[in-house]
C-alpha atoms as a PDB file:
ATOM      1  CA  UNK A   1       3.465  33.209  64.093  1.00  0.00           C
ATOM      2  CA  UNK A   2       5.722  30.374  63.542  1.00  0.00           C
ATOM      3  CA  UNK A   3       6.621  27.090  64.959  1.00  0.00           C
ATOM      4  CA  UNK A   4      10.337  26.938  64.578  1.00  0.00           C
ATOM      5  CA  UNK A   5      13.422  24.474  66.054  1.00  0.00           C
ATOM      6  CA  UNK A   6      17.323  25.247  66.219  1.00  0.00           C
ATOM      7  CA  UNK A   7      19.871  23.460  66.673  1.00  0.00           C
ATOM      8  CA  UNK A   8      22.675  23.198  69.466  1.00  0.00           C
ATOM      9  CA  UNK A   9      20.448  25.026  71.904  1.00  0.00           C
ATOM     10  CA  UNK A  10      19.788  28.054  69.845  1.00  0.00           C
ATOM     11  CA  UNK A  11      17.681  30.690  71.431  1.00  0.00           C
ATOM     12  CA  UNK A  12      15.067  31.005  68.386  1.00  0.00           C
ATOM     13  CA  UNK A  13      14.960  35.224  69.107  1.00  0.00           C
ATOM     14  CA  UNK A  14      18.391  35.136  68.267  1.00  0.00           C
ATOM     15  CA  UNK A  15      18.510  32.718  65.556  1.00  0.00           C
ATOM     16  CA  UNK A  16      20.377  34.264  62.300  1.00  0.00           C
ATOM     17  CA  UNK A  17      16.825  33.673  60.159  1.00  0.00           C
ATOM     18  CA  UNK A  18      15.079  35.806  62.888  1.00  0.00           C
ATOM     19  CA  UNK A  19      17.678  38.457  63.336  1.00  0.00           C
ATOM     20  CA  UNK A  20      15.745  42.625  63.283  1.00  0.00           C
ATOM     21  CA  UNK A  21      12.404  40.635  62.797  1.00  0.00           C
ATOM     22  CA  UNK A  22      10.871  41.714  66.326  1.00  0.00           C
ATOM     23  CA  UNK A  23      10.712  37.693  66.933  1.00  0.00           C
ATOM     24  CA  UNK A  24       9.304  36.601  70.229  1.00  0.00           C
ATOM     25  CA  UNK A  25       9.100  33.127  72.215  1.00  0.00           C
ATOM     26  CA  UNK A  26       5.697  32.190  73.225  1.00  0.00           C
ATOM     27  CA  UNK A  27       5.997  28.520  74.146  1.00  0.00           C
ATOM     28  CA  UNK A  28       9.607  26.191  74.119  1.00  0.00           C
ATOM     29  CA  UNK A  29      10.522  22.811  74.889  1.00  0.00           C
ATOM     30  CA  UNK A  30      14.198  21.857  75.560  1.00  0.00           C
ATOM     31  CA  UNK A  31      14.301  18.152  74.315  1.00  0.00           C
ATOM     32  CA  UNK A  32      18.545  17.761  74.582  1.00  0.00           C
ATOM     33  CA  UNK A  33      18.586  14.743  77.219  1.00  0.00           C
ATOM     34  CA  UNK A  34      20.073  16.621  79.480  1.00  0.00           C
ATOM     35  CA  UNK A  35      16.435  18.503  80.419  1.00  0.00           C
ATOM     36  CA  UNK A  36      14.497  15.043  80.619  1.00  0.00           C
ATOM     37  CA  UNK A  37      16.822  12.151  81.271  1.00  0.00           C
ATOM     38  CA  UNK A  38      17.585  11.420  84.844  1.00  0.00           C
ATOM     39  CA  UNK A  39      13.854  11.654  85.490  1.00  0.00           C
ATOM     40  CA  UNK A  40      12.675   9.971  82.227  1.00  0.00           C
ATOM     41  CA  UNK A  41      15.279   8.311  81.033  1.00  0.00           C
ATOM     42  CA  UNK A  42      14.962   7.756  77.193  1.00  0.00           C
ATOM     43  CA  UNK A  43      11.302   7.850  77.088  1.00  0.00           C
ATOM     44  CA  UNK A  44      11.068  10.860  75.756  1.00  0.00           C
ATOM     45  CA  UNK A  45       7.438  10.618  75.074  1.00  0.00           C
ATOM     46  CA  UNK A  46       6.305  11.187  78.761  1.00  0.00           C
ATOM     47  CA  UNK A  47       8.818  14.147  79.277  1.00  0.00           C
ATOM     48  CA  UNK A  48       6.987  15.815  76.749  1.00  0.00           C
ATOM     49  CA  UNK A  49       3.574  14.560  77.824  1.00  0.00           C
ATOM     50  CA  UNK A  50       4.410  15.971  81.191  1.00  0.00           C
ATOM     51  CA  UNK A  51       5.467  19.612  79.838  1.00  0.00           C
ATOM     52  CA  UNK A  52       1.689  19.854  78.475  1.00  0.00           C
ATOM     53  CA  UNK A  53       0.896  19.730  82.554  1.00  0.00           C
ATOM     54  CA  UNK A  54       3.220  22.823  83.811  1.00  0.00           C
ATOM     55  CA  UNK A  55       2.535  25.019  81.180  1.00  0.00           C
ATOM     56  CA  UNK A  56       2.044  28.857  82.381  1.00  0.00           C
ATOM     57  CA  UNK A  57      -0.828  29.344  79.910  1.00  0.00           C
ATOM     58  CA  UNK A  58      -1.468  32.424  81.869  1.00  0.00           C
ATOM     59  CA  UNK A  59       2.182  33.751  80.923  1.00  0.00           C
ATOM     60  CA  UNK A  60       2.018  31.930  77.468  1.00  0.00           C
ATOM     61  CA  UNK A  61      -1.309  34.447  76.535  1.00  0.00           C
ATOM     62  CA  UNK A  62       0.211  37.663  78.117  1.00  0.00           C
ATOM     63  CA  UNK A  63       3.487  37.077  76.253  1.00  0.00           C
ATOM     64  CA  UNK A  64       1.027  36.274  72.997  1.00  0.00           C
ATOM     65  CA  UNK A  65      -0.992  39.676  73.724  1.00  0.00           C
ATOM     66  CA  UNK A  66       2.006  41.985  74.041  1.00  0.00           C
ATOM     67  CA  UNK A  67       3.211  40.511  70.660  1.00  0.00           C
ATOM     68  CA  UNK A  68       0.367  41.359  68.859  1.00  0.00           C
ATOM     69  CA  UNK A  69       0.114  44.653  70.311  1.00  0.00           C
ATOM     70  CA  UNK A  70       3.562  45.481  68.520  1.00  0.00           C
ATOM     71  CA  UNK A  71       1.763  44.665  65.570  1.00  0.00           C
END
């Protein structure tokens, strides 16, 4: 399991480092302004502190199962 970032929006399964490595996404955050700004504006402190409130931890665990089953 790792925590990784990209750059220029970067889909982290298809990242060049992760290419053939069976790499999944469990959990990401899109923190370009685009995603948070008209709502928070440049605080991007309370877009994030908001994410933590819609998480799917339901889909978050079933995506985290069906990884380590391939294991």
């Amino acid at each position: 399991m790792s925590i990784v970032t990209t750059a220029n929006q970067d889909h982290p399964e298809f990242a060049p480092q992760f290419a053939g490595t069976g790499a999944m996404t469990l959990l990401a955050l899109d923190v370009w302004e685009h995603a948070y700004y008209v709502k928070y504006r440049n605080v991007r402190a309370n877009y994030v502190a908001a994410w933590w409130n819609v998480i799917n931890w339901t889909d978050v665990c079933t995506r985290f199962q069906g990884g380590a089953a391939k294991l």
